[in-house]
N, C-alpha and C. Protein backbone atom coordinates (compact mmCIF):
# COMPACT_ATOMS: atom_id res chain seq x y z
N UNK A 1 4.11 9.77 -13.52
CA UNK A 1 3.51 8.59 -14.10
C UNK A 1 4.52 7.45 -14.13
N UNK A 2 4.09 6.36 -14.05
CA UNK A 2 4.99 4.87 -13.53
C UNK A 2 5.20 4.72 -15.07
N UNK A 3 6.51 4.35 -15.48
CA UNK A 3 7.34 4.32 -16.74
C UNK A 3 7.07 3.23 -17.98
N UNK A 4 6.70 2.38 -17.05
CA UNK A 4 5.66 0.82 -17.32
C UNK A 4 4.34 0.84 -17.38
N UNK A 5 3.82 0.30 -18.53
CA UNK A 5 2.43 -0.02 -18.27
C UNK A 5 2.19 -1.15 -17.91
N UNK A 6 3.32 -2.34 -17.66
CA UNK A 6 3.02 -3.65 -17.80
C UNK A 6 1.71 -3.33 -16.38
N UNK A 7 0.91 -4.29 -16.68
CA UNK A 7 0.32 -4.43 -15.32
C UNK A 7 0.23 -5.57 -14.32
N UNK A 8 0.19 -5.44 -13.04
CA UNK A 8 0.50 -6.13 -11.64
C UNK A 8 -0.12 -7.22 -11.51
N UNK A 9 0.97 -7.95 -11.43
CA UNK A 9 0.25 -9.43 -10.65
C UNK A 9 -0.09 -9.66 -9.29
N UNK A 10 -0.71 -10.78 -8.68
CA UNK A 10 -1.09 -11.21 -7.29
C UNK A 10 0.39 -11.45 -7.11
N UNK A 11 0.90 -12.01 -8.04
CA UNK A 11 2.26 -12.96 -6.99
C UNK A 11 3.44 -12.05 -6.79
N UNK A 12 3.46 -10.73 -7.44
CA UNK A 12 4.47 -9.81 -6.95
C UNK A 12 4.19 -9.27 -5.73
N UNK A 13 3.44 -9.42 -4.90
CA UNK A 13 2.74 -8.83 -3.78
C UNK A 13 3.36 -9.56 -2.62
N UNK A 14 3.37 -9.51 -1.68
CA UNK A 14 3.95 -10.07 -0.21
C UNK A 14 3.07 -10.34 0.67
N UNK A 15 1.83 -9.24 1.15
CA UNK A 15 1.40 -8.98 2.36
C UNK A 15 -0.13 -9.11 1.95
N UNK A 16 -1.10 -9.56 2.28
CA UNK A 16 -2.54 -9.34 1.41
C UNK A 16 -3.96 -8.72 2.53
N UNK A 17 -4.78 -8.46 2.09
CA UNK A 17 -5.95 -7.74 3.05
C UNK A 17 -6.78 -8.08 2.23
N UNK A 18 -8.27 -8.15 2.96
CA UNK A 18 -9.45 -7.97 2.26
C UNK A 18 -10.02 -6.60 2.22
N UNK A 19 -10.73 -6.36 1.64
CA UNK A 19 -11.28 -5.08 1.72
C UNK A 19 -12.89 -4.99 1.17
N UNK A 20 -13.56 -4.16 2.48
CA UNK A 20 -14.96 -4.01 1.90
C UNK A 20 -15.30 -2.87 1.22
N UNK A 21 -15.91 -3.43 0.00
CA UNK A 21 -16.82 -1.58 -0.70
C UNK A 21 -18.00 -1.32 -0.13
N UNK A 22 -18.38 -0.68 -0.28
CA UNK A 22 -19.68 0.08 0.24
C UNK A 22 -20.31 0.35 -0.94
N UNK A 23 -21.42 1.01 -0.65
CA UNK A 23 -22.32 1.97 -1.74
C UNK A 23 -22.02 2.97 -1.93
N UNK A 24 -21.63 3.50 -1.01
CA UNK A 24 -21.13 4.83 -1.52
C UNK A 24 -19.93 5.67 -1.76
N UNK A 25 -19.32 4.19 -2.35
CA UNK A 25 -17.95 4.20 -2.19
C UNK A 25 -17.92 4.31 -4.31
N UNK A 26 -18.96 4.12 -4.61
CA UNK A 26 -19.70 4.34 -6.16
C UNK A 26 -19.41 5.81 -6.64
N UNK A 27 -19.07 5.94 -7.57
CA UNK A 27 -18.92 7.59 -7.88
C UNK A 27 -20.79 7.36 -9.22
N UNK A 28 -20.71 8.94 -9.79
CA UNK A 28 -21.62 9.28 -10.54
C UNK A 28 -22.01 8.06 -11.84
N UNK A 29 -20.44 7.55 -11.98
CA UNK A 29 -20.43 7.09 -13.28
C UNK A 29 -20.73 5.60 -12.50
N UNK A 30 -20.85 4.89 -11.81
CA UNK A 30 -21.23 3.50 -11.51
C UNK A 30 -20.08 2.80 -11.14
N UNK A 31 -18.80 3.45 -10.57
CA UNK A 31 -18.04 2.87 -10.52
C UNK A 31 -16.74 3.12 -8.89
N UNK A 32 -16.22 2.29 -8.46
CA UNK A 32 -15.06 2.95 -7.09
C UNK A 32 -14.84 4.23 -7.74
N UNK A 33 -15.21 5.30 -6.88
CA UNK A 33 -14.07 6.66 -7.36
C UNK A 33 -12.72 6.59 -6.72
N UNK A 34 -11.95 7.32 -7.33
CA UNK A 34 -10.74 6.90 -7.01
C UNK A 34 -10.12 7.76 -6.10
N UNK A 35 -10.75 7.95 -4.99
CA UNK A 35 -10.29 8.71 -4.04
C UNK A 35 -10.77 7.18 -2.91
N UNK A 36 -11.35 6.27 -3.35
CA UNK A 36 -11.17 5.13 -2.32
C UNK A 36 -10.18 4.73 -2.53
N UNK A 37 -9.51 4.69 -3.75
CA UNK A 37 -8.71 3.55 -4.09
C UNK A 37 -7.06 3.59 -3.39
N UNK A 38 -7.16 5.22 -3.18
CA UNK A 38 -6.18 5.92 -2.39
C UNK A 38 -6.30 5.55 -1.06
N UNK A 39 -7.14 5.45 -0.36
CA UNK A 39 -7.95 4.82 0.95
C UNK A 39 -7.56 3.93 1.12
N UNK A 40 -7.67 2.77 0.78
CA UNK A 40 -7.09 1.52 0.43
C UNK A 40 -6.23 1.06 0.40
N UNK A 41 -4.99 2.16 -0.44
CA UNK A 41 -3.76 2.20 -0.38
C UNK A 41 -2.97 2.76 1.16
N UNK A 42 -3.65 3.35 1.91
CA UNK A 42 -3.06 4.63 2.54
C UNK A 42 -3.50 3.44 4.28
N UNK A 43 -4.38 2.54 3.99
CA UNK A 43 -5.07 1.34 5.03
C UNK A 43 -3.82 0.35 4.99
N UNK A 44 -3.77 0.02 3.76
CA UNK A 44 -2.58 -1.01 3.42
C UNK A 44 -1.33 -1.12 4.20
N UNK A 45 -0.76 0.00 3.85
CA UNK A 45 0.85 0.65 4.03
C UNK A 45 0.36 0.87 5.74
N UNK A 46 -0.42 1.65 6.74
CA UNK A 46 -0.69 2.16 7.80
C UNK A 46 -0.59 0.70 8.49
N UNK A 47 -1.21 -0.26 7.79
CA UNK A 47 -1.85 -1.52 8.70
C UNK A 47 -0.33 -2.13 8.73
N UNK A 48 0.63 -1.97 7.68
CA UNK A 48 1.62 -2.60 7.94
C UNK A 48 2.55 -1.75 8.97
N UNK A 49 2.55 -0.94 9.02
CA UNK A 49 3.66 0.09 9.69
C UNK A 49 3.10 -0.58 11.15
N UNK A 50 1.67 -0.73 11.31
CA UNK A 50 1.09 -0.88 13.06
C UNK A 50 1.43 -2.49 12.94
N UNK A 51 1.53 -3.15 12.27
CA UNK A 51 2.12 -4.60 12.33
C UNK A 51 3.47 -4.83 13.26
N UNK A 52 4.32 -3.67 12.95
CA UNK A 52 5.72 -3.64 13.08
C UNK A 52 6.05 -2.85 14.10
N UNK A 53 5.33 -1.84 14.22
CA UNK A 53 5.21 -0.63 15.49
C UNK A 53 3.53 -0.81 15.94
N UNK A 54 3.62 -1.40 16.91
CA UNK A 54 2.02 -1.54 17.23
C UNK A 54 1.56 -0.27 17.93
N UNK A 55 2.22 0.76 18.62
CA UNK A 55 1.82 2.04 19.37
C UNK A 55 1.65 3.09 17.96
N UNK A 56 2.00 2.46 16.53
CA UNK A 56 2.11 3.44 15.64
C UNK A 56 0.41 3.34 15.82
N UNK A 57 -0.21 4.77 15.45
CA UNK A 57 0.07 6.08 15.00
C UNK A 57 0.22 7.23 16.20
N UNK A 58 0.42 6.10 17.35
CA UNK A 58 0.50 7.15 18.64
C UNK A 58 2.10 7.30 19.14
N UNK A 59 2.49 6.84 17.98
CA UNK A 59 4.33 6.60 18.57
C UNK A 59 5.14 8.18 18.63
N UNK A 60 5.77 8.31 19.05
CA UNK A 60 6.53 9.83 19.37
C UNK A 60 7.28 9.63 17.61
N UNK A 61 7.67 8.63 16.88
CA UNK A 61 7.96 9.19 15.52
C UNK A 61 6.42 8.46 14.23
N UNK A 62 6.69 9.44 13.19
CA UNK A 62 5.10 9.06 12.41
C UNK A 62 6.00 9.23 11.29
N UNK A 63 5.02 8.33 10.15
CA UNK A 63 5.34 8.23 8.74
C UNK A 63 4.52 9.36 8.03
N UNK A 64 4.88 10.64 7.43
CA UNK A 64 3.94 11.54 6.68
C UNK A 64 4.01 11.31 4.92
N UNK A 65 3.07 10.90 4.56
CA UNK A 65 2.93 10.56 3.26
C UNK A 65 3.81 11.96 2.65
N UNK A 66 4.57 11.44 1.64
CA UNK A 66 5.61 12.79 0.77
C UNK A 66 5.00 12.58 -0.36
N UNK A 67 4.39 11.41 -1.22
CA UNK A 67 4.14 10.77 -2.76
C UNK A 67 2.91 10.00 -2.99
N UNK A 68 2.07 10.05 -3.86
CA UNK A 68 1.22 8.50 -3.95
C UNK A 68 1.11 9.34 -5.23
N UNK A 69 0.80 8.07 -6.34
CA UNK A 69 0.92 7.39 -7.58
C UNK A 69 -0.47 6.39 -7.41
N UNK A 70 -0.93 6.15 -8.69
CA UNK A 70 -2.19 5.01 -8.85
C UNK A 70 -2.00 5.09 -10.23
N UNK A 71 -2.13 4.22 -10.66
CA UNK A 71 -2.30 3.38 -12.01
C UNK A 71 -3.60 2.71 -12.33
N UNK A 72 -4.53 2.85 -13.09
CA UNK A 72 -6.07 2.18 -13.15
C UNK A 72 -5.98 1.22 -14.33
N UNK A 73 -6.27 0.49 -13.84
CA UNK A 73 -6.32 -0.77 -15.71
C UNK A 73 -7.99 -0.80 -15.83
N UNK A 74 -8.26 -1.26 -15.16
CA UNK A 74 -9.98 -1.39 -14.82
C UNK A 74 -10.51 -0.86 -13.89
N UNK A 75 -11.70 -0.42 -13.74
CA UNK A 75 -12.79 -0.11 -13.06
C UNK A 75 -13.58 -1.38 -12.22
N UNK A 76 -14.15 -1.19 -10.94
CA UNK A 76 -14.98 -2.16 -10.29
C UNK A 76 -15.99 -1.41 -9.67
N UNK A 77 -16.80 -2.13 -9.33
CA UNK A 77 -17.98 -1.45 -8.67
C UNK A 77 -18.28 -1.74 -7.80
N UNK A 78 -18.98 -1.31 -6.60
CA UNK A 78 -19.57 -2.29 -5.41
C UNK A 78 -21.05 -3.05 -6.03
N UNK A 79 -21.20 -3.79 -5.28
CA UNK A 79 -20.56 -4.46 -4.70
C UNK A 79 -19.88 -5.67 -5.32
N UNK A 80 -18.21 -5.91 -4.47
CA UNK A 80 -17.13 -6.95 -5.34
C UNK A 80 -16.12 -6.78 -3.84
N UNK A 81 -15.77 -7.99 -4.01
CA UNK A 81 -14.96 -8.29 -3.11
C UNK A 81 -13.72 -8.26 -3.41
N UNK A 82 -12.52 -7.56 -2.73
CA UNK A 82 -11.65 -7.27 -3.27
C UNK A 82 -10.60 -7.04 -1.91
N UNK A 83 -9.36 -7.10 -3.04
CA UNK A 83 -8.00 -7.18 -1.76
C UNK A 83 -6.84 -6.31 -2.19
N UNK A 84 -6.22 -6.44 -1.16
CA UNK A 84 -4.98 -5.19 -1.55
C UNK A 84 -3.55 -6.53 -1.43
N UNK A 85 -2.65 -5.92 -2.10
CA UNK A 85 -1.66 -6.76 -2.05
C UNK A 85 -0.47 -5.33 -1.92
N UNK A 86 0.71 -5.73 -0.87
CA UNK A 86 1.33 -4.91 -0.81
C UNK A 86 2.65 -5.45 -0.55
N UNK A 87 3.89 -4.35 -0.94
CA UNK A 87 5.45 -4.66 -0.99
C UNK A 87 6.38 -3.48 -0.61
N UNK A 88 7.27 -3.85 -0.13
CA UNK A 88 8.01 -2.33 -0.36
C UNK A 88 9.28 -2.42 -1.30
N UNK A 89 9.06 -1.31 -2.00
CA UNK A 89 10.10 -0.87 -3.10
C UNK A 89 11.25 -0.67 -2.98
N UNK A 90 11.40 0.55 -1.91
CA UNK A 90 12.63 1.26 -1.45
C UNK A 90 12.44 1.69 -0.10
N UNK A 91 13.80 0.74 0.48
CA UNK A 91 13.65 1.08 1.87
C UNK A 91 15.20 1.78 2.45
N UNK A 92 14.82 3.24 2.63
CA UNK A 92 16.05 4.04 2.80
C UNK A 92 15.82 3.96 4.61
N UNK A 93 17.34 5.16 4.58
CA UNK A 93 17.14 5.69 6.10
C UNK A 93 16.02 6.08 6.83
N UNK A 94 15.68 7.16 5.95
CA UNK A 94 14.26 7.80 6.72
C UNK A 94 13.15 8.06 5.83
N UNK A 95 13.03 7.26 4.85
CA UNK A 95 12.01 7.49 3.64
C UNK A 95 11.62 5.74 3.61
N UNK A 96 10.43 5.25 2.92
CA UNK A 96 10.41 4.06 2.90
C UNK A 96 9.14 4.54 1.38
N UNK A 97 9.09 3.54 0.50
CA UNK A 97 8.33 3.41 -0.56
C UNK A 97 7.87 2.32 -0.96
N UNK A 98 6.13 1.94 -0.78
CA UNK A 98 5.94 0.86 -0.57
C UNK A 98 4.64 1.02 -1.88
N UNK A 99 4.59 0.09 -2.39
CA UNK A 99 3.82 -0.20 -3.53
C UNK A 99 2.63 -1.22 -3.12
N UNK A 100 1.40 -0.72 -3.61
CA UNK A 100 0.16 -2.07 -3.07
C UNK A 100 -0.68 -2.25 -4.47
N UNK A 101 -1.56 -3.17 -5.05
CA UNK A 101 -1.66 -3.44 -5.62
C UNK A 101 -3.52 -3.94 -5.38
N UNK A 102 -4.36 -3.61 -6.41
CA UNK A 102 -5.74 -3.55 -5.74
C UNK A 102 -6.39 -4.90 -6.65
N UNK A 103 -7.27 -5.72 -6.27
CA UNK A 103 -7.38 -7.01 -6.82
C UNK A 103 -8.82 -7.52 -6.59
N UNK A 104 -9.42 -7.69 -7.77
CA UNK A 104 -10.92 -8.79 -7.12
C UNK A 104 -10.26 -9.57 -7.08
N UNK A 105 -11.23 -10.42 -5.30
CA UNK A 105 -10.75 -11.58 -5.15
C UNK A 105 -10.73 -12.78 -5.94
N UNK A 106 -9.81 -13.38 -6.28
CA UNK A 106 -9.86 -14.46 -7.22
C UNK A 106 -8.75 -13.74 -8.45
N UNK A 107 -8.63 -13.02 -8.65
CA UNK A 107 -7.98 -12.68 -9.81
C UNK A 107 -6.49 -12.42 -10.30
N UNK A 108 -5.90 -12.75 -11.15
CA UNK A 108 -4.65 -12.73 -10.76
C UNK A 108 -3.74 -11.32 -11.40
N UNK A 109 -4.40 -10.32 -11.91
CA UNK A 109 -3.93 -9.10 -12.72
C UNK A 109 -4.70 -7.98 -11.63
N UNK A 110 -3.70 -6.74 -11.50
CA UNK A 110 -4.41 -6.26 -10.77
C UNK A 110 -5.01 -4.90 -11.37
N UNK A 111 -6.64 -4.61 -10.84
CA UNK A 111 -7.68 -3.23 -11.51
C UNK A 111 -6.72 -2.07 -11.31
N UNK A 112 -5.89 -1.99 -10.39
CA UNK A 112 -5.01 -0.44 -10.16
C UNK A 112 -3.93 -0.90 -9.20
N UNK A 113 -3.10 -0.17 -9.09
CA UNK A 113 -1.53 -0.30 -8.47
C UNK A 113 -0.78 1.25 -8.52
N UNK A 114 -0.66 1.78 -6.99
CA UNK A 114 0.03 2.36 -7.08
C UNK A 114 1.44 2.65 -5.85
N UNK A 115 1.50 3.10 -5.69
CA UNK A 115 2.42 3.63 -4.58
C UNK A 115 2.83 4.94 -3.74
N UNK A 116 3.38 4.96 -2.15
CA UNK A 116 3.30 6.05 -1.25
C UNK A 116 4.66 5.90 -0.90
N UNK A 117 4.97 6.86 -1.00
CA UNK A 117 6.61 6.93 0.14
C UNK A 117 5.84 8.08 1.18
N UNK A 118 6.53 7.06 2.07
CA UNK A 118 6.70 8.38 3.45
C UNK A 118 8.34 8.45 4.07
N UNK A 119 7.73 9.13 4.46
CA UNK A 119 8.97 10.23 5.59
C UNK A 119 9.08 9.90 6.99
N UNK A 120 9.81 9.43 7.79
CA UNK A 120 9.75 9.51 8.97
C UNK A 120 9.85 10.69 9.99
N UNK A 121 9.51 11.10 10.39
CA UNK A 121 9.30 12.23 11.36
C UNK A 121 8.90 12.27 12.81
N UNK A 122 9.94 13.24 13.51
CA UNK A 122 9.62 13.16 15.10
C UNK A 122 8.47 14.05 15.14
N UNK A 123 7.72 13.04 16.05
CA UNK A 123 5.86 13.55 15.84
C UNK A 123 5.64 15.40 16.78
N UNK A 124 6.76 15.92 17.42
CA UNK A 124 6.71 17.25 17.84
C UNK A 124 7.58 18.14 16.98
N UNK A 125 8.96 18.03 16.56
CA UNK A 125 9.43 19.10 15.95
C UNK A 125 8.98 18.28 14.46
N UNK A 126 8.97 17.76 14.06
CA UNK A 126 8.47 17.16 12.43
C UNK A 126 9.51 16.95 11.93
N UNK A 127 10.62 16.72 11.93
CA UNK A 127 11.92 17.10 11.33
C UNK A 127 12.21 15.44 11.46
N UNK A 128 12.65 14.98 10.16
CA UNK A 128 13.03 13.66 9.57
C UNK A 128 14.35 12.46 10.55
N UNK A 129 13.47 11.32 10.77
CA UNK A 129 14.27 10.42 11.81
C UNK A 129 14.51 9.32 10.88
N UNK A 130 15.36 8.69 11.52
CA UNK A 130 15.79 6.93 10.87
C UNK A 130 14.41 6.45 10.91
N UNK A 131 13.82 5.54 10.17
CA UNK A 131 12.59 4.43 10.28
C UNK A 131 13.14 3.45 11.39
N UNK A 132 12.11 3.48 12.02
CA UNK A 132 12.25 2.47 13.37
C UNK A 132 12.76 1.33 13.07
N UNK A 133 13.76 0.81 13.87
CA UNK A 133 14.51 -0.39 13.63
C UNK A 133 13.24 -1.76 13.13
N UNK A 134 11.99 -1.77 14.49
CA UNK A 134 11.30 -2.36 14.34
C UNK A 134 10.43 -2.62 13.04
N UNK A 135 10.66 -1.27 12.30
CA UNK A 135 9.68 -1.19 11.30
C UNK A 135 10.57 -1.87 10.35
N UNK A 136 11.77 -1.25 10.18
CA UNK A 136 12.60 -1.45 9.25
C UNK A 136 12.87 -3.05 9.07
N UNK A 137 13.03 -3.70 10.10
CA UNK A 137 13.47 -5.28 10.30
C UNK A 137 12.15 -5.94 9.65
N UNK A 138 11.09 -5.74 9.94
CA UNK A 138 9.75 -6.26 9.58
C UNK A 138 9.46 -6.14 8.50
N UNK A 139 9.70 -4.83 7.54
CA UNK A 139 9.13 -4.20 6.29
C UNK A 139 10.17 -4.85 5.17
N UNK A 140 11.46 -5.15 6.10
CA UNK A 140 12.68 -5.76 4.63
C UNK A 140 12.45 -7.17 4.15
N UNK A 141 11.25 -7.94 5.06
CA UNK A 141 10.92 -8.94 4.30
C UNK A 141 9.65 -9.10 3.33
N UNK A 142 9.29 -7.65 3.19
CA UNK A 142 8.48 -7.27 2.21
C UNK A 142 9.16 -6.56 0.73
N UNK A 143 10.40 -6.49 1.03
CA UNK A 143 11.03 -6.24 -0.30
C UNK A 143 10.86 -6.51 -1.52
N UNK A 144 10.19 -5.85 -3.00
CA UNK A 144 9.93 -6.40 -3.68
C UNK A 144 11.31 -7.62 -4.47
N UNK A 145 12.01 -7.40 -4.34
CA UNK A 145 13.67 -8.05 -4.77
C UNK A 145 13.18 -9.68 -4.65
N UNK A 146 12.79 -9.69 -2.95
CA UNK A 146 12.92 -10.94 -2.90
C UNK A 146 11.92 -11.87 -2.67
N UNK A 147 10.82 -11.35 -3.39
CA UNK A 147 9.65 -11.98 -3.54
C UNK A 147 9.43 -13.12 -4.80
N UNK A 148 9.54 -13.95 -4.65
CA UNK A 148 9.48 -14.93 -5.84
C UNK A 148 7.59 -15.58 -6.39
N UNK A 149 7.45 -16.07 -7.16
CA UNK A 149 5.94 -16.54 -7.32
C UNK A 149 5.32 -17.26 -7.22
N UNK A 150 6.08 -17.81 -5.84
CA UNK A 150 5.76 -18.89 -4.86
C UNK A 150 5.61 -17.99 -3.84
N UNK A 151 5.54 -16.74 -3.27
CA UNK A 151 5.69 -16.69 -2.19
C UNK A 151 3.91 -15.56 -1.50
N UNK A 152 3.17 -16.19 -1.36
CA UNK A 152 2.18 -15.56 -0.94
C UNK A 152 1.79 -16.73 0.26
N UNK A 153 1.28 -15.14 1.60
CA UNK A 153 1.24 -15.71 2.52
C UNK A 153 -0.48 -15.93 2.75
């Protein structure tokens, strides 16, 4: 569990997406179940890695999720238009930990926030590589450090 409850703003975020709900993206109780919200997160982080490595997810090394975390403040429902906002936390040798942040559009606090570290791995023996230079050069200007609340693109 994340140590903080404070909850997430738009302007700590770096990178942004829209995102569509569906209907049946509704659980029993009238609301996103939160196995989208993981979806969402897991679209986020993927869309950025293929930003930076465009042959990713067909590249000879792959990112394998090791962690994910979610935090819920609120509930939404479909249909609502909504966006992901994303950063990275910690960017090691061969691990990277990137935090995204889930948002109706317009709003400046975010319904849930969590985070994924992955692993880099050579996509035949599986066994842990450096993060691609390419990725790495691209993803360090997503650093949460140096994001100020001016800076949305």
């Amino acid at each position: 569990m994340p140590k903080s409850k404070q909850i997430e703003t738009l302007q700590r975020y770096r990178i942004f997406s829209d995102v569509t709900t569906r209907w049946n993206d509704n659980d029993v109780y009238g609301h996103i179940n939160n196995a989208v919200y993981n979806e969402w997160m897991d679209t986020a982080v993927t869309n950025c890695f293929r930003q930076h490595l465009p042959e990713y997810p067909n590249s000879p090394f792959i990112a394998v999720a090791a962690e994910t975390c979610f935090t819920f403040h609120h509930s939404i429902a479909h249909p609502a238009k909504v966006e992901t906002g994303f950063r990275v936390k910690r960017l090691g040798n061969r691990s990277i930990t990137c935090e995204v942040g889930i948002f109706l559009k317009g709003e400046s606090q975010a319904t849930a926030w969590g985070h994924m570290v992955h692993v880099w791995v050579d996509r035949e023996s599986n066994k842990p590589v450096p993060i691609p230079d390419a990725v790495r050069n691209g993803l360090s200007l997503a650093m949460s450090e140096v994001i100020s609340a001016s800076t949305r693109q």
